[in-house]
C-alpha atoms as a PDB file:
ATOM      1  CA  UNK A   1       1.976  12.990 -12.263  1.00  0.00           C
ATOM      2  CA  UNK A   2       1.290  11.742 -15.691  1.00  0.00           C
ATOM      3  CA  UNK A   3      -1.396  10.815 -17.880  1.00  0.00           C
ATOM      4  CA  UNK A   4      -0.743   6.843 -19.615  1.00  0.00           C
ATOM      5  CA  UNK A   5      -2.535   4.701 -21.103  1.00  0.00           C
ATOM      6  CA  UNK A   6      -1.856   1.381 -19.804  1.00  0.00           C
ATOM      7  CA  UNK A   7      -2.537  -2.708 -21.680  1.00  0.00           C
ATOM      8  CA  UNK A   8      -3.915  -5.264 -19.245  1.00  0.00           C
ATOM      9  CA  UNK A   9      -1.972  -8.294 -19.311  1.00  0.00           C
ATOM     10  CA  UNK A  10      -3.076  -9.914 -15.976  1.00  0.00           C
ATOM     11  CA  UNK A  11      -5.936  -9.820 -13.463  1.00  0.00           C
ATOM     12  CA  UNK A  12      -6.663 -12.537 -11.421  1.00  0.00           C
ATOM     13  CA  UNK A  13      -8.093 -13.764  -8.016  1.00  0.00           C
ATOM     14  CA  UNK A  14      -5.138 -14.476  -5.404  1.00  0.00           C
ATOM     15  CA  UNK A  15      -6.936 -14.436  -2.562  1.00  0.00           C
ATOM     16  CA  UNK A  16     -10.884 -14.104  -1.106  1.00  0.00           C
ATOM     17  CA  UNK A  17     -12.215 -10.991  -3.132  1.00  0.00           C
ATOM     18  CA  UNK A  18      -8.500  -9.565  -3.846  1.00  0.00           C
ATOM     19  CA  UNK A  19      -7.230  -9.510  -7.449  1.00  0.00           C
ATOM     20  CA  UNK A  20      -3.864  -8.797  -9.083  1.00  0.00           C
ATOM     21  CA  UNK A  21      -3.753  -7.131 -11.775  1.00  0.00           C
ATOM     22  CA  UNK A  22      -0.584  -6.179 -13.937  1.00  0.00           C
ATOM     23  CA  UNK A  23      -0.516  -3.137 -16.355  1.00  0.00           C
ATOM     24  CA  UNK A  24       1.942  -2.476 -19.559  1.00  0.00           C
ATOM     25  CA  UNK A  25       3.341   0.557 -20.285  1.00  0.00           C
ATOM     26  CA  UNK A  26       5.045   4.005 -18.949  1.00  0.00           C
ATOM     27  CA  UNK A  27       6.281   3.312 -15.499  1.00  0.00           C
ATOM     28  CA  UNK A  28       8.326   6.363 -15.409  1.00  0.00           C
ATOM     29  CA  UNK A  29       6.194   8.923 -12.911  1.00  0.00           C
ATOM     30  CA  UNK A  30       7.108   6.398 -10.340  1.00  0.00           C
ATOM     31  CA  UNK A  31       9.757   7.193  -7.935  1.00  0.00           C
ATOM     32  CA  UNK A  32       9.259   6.017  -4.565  1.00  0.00           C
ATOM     33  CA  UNK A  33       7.542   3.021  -2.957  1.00  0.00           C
ATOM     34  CA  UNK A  34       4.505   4.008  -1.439  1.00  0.00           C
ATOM     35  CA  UNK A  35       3.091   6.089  -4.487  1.00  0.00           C
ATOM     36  CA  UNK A  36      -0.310   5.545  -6.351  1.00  0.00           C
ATOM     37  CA  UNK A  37      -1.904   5.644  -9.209  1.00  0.00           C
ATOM     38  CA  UNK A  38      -5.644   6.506 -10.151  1.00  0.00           C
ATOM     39  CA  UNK A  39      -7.612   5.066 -12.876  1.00  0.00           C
ATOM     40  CA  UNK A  40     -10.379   5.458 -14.873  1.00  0.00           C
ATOM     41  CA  UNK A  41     -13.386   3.259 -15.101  1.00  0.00           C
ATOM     42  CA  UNK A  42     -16.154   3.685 -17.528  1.00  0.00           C
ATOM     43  CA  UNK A  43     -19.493   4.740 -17.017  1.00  0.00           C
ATOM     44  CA  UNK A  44     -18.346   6.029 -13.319  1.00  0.00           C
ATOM     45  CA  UNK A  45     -17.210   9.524 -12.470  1.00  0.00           C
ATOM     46  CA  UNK A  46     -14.560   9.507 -10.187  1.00  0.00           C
ATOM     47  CA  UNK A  47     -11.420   7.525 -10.575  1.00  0.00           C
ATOM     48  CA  UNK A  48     -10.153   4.881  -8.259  1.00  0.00           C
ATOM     49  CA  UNK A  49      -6.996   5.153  -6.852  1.00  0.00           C
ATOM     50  CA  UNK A  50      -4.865   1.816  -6.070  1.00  0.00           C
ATOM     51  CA  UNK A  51      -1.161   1.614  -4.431  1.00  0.00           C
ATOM     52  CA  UNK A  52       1.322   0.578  -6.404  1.00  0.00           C
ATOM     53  CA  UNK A  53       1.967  -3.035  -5.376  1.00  0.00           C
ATOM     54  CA  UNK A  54       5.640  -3.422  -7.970  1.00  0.00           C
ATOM     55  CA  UNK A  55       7.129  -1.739 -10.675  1.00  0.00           C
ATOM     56  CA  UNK A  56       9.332  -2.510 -13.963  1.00  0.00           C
ATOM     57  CA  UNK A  57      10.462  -0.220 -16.854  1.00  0.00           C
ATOM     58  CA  UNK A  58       7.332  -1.934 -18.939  1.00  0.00           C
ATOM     59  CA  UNK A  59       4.874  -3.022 -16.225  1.00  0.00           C
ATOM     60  CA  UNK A  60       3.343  -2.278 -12.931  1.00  0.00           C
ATOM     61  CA  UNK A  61       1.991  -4.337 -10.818  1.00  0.00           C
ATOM     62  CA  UNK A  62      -1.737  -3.451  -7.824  1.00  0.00           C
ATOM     63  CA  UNK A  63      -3.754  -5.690  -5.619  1.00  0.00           C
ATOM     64  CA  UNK A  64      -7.089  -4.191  -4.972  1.00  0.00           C
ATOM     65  CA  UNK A  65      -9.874  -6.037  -3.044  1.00  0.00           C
ATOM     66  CA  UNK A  66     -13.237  -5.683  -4.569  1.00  0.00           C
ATOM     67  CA  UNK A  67     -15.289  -3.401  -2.711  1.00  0.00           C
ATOM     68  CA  UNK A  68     -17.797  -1.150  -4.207  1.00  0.00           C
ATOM     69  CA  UNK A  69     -18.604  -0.999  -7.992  1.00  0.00           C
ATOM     70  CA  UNK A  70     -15.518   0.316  -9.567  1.00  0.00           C
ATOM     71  CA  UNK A  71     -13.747  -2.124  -8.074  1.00  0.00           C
ATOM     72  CA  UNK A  72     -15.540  -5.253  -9.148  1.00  0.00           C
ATOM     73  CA  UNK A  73     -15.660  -3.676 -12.240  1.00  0.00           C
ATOM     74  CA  UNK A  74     -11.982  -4.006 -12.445  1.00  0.00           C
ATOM     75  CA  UNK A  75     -12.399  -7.775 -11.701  1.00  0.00           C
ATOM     76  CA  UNK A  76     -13.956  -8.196 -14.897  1.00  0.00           C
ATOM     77  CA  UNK A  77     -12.076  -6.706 -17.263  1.00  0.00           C
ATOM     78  CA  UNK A  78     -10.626  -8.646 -20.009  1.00  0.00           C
ATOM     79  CA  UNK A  79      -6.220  -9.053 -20.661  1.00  0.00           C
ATOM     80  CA  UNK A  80      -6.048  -6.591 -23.262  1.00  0.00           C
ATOM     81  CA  UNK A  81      -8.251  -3.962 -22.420  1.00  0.00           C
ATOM     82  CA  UNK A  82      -6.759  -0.019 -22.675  1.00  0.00           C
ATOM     83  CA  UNK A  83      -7.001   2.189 -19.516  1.00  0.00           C
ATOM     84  CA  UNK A  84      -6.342   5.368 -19.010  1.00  0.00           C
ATOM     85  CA  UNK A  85      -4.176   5.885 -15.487  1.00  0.00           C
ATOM     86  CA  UNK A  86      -2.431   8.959 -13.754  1.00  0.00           C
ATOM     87  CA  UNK A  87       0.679   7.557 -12.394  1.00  0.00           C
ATOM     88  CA  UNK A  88       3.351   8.516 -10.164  1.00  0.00           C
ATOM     89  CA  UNK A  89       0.476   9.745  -7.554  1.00  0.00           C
ATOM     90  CA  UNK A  90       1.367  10.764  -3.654  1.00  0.00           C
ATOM     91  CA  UNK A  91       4.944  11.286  -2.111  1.00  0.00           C
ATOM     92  CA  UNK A  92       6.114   8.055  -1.450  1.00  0.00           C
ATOM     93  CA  UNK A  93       8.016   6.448   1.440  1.00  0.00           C
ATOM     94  CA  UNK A  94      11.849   7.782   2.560  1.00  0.00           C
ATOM     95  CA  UNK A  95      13.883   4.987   2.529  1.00  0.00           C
ATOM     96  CA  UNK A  96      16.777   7.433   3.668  1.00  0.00           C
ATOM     97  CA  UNK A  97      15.205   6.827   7.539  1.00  0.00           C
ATOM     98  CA  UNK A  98      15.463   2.889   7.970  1.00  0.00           C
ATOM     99  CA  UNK A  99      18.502   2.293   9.329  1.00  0.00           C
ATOM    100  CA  UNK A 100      19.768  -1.533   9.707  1.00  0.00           C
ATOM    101  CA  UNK A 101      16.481  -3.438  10.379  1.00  0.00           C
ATOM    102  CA  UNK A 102      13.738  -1.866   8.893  1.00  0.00           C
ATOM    103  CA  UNK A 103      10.087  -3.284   9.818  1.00  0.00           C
ATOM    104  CA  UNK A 104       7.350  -3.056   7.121  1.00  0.00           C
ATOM    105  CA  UNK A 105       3.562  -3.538   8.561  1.00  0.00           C
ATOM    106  CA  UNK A 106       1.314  -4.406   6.481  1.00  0.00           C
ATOM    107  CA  UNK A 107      -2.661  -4.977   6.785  1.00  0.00           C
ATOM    108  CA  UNK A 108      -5.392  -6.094   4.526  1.00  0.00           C
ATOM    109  CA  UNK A 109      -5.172  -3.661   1.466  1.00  0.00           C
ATOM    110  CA  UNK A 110      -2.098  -1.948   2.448  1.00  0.00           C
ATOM    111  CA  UNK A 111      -0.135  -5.531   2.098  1.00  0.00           C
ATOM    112  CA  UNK A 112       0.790  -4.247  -1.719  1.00  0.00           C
ATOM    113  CA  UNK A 113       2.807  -1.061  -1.339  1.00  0.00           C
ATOM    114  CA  UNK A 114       5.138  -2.726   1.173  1.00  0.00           C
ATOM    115  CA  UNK A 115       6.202  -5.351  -1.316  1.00  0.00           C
ATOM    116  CA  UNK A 116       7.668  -2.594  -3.864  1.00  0.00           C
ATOM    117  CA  UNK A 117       9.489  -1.044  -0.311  1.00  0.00           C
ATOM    118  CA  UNK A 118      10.777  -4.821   0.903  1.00  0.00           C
ATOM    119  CA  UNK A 119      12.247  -5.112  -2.697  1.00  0.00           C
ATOM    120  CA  UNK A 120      13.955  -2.289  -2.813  1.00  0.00           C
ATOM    121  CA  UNK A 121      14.840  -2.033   0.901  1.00  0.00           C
ATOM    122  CA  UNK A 122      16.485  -5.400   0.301  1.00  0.00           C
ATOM    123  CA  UNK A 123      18.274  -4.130  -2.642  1.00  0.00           C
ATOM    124  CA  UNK A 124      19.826  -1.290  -0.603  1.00  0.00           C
ATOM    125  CA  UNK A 125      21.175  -4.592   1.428  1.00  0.00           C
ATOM    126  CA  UNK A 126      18.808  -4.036   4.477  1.00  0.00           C
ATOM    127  CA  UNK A 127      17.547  -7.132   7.259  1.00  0.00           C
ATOM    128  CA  UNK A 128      13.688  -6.755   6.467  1.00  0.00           C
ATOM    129  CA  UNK A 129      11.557  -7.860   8.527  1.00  0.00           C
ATOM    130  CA  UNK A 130       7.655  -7.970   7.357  1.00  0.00           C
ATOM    131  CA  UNK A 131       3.631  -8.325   9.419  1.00  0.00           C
ATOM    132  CA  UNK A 132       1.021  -9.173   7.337  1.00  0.00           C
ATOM    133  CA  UNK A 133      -2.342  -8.381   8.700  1.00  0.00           C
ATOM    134  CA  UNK A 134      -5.460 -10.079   8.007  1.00  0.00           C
ATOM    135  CA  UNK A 135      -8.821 -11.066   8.966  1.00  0.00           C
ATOM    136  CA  UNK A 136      -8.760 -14.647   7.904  1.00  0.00           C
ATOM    137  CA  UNK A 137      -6.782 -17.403   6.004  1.00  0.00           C
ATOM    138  CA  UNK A 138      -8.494 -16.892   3.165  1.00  0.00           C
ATOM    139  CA  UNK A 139      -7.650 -13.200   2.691  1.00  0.00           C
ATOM    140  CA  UNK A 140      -3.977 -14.104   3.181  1.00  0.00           C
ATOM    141  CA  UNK A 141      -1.699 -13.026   0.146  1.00  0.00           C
ATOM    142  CA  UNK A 142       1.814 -12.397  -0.533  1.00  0.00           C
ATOM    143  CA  UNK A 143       3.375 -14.367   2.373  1.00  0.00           C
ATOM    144  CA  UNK A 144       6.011 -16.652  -0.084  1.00  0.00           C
ATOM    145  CA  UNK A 145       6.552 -13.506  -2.733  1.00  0.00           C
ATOM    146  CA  UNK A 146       7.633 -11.161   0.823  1.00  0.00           C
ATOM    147  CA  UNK A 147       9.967 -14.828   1.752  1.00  0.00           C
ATOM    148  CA  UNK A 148      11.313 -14.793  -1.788  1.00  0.00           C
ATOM    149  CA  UNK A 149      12.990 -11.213  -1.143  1.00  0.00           C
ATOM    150  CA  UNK A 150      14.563 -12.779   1.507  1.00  0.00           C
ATOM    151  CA  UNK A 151      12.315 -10.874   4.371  1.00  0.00           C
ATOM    152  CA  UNK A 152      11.359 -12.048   7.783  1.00  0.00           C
ATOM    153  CA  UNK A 153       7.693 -12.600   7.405  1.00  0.00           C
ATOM    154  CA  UNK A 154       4.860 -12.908  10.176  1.00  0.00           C
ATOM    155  CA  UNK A 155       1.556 -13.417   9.309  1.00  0.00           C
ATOM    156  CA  UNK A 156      -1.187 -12.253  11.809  1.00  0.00           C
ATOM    157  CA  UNK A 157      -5.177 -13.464  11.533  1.00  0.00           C
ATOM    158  CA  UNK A 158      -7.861 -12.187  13.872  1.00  0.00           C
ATOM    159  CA  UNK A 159      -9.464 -15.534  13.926  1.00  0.00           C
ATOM    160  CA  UNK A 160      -5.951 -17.271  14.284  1.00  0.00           C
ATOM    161  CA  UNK A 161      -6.994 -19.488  11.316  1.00  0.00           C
ATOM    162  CA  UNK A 162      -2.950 -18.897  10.059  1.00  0.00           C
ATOM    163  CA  UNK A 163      -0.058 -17.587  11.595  1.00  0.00           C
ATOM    164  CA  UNK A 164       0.042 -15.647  15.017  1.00  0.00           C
ATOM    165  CA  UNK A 165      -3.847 -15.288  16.337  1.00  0.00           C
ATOM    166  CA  UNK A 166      -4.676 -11.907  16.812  1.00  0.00           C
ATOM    167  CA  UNK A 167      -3.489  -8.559  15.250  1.00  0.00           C
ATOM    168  CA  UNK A 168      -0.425  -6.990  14.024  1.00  0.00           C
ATOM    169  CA  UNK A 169       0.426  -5.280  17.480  1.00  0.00           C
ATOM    170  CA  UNK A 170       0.721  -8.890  18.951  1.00  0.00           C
ATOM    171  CA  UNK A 171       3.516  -9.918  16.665  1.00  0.00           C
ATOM    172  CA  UNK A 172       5.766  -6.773  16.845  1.00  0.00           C
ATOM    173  CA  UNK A 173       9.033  -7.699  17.260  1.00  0.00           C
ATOM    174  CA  UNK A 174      11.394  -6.458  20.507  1.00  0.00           C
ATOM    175  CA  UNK A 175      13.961  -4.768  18.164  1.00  0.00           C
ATOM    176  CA  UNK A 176      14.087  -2.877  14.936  1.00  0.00           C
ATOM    177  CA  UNK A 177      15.408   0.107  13.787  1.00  0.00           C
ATOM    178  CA  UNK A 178      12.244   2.025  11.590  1.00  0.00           C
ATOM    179  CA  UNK A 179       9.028   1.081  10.451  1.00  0.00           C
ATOM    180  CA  UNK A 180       7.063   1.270   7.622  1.00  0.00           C
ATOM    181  CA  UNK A 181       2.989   0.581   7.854  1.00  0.00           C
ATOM    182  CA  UNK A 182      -0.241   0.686   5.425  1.00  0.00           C
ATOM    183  CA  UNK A 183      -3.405  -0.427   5.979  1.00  0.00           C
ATOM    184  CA  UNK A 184      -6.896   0.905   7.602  1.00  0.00           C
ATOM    185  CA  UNK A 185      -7.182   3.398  10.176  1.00  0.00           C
ATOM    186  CA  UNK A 186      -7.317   1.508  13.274  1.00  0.00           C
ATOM    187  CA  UNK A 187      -4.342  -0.250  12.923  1.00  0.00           C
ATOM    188  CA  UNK A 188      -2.422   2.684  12.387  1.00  0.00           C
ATOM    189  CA  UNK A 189      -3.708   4.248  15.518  1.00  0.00           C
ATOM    190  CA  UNK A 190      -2.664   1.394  17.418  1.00  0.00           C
ATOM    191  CA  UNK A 191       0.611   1.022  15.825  1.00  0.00           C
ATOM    192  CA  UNK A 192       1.344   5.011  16.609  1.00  0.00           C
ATOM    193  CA  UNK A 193       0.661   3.753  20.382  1.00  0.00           C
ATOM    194  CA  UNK A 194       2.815   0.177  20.139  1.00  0.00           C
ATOM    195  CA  UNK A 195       5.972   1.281  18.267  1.00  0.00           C
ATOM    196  CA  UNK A 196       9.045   1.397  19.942  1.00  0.00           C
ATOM    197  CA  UNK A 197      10.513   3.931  17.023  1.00  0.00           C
ATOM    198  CA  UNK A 198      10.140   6.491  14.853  1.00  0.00           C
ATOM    199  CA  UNK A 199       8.084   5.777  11.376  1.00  0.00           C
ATOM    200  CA  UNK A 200       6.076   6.148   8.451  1.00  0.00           C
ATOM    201  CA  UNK A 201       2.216   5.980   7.754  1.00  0.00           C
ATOM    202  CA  UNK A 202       0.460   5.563   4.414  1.00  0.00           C
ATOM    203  CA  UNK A 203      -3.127   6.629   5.022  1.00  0.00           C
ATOM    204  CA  UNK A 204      -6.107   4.904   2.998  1.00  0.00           C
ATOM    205  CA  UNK A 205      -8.475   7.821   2.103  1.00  0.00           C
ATOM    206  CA  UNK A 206     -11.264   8.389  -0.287  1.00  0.00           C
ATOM    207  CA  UNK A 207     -10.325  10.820  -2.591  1.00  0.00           C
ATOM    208  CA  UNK A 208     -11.959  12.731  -5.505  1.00  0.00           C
ATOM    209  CA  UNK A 209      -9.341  14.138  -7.698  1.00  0.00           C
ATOM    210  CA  UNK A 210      -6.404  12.239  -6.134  1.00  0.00           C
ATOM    211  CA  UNK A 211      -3.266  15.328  -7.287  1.00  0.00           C
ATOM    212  CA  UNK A 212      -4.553  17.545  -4.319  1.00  0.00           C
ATOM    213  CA  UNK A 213      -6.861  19.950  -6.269  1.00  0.00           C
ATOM    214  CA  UNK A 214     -10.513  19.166  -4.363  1.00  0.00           C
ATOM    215  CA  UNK A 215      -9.074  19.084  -0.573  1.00  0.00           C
ATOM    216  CA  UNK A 216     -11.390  15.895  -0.198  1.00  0.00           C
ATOM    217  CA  UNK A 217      -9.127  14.187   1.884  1.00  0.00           C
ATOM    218  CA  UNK A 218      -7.099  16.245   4.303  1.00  0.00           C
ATOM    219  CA  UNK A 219      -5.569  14.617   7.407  1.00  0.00           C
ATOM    220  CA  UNK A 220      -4.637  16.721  10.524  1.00  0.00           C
ATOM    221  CA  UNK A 221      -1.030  17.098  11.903  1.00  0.00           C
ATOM    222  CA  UNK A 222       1.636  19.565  13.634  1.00  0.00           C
ATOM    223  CA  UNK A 223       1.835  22.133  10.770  1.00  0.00           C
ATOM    224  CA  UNK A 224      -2.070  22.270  10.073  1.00  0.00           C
ATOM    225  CA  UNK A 225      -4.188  20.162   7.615  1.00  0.00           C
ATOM    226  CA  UNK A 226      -2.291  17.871   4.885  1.00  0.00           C
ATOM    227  CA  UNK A 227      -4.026  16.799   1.641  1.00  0.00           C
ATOM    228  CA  UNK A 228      -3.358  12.271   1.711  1.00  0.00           C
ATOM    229  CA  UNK A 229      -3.555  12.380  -2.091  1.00  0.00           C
ATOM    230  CA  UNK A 230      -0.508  15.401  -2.971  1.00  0.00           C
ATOM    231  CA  UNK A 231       1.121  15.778   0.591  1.00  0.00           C
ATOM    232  CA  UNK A 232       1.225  12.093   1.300  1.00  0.00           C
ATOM    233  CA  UNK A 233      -0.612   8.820   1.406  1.00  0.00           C
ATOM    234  CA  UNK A 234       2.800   9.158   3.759  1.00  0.00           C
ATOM    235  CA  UNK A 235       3.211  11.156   6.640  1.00  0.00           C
ATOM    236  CA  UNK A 236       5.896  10.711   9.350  1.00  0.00           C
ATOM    237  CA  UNK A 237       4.896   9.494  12.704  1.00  0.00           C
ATOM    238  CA  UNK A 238       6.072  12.960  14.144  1.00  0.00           C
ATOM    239  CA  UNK A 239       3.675  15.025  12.830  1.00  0.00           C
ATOM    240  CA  UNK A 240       0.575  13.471  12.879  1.00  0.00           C
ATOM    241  CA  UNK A 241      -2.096  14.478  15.135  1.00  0.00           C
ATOM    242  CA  UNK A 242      -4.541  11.465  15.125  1.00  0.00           C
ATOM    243  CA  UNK A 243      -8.401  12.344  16.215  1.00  0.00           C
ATOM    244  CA  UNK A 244     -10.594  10.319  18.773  1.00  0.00           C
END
């Protein structure tokens, strides 16, 4: 983990309610796909923490939907503007585990972290294949920048309004060799049922301190209670122990 301050240089609407916004400076507490990072907004106590979405050695790169009031008070802030960001946050995704045909799952919010894992699965050489999840057409993002990789992309709506009607589940493919998923709980639940493999789950959790200090966000599995924010947001699909 380490304290940066970090330059705005872009944040703008893609899609309905969801924002990109791109950040200059120290990139180096990143390691892994699948990390976070936390930032401070002013006049509100606890920071907000946002996957990492892509990385250079100058810039990163987050999606975040506006939500709540820290979040649309990231909508508004100007190119320019200082923050001050813990980086390098959570374990990351293994990309030692894929195999040959890795499948990355994406839905809503959790989209952004697999983009940073396609790009870096596909620089390992690797056929990726990639679901998008969303509600609606107009919360789709990210379909042509997953193509431009070079992955196999499927884009699910519930209303069927683009893409395969229905959700993630109904586009799974009949072979891959590992998967990789983000997104809200009840897609990962039925994901843990509908996979064929073994795999990897990055958990969206509230969390207060987000470095494992305040135990705010523990999730249960095999070897007892994990913290998302220091023992994850990933945890292997072996080891979880989901509750009803």
């Amino acid at each position: 983990m380490k304290q940066s301050r970090f330059i705005i240089t872009e944040n703008t609407a893609i899609a309905k309610n969801v924002f990109r916004m791109k950040l200059k400076g120290d990139t180096s507490a990143f390691t892994a796909p699948g990390q976070f990072l936390n930032i401070a907004i002013e006049g509100l106590y606890l920071r907000r923490p946002i996957s990492l979405c892509d990385k250079t050695d100058e810039e990163i790169t987050i999606i975040y939907k506006v939500v709540g009031k820290g979040t649309e008070a990231m909508s508004k802030m100007p190119c320019e503007k200082e923050l001050d960001i813990l980086t390098g946050l959570g374990n990351g995704y293994d990309l030692s585990l894929c195999g040959d045909a890795p499948l990355l799952i994406g839905g809503g919010v959790g989209v952004p972290p697999m983009y940073y894992l396609a790009k870096k699965l596909r620089e390992m050489g690797k056929d990726v294949s990639v679901i998008l999840g969303f509600k609606t057409k107009d919360e789709v993002f990210y379909e042509e920048e997953f193509k431009a990789l070079g992955c196999g992309v499927t884009v699910t709506t519930e209303d069927g309004s683009h893409g395969v009607k229905g959700f993630v589940t109904d586009a799974l493919p009949e072979k891959y060799s590992y998967f990789y998923t983000c997104g809200p709980e009840p897609m990962l639940k039925a994901l843990y049922r509908a996979t064929a493999t073994s795999g990897q789950f990055s958990f969206e959790e509230r969390m207060g301190c987000g470095f494992g200090a305040c135990m705010g966000c523990t999730c249960e599995t095999i070897t007892g209670y994990k913290r998302i924010c220091k023992d994850g947001p990933v945890l292997k699909k072996e080891e979880i122990l989901w509750k009803d």
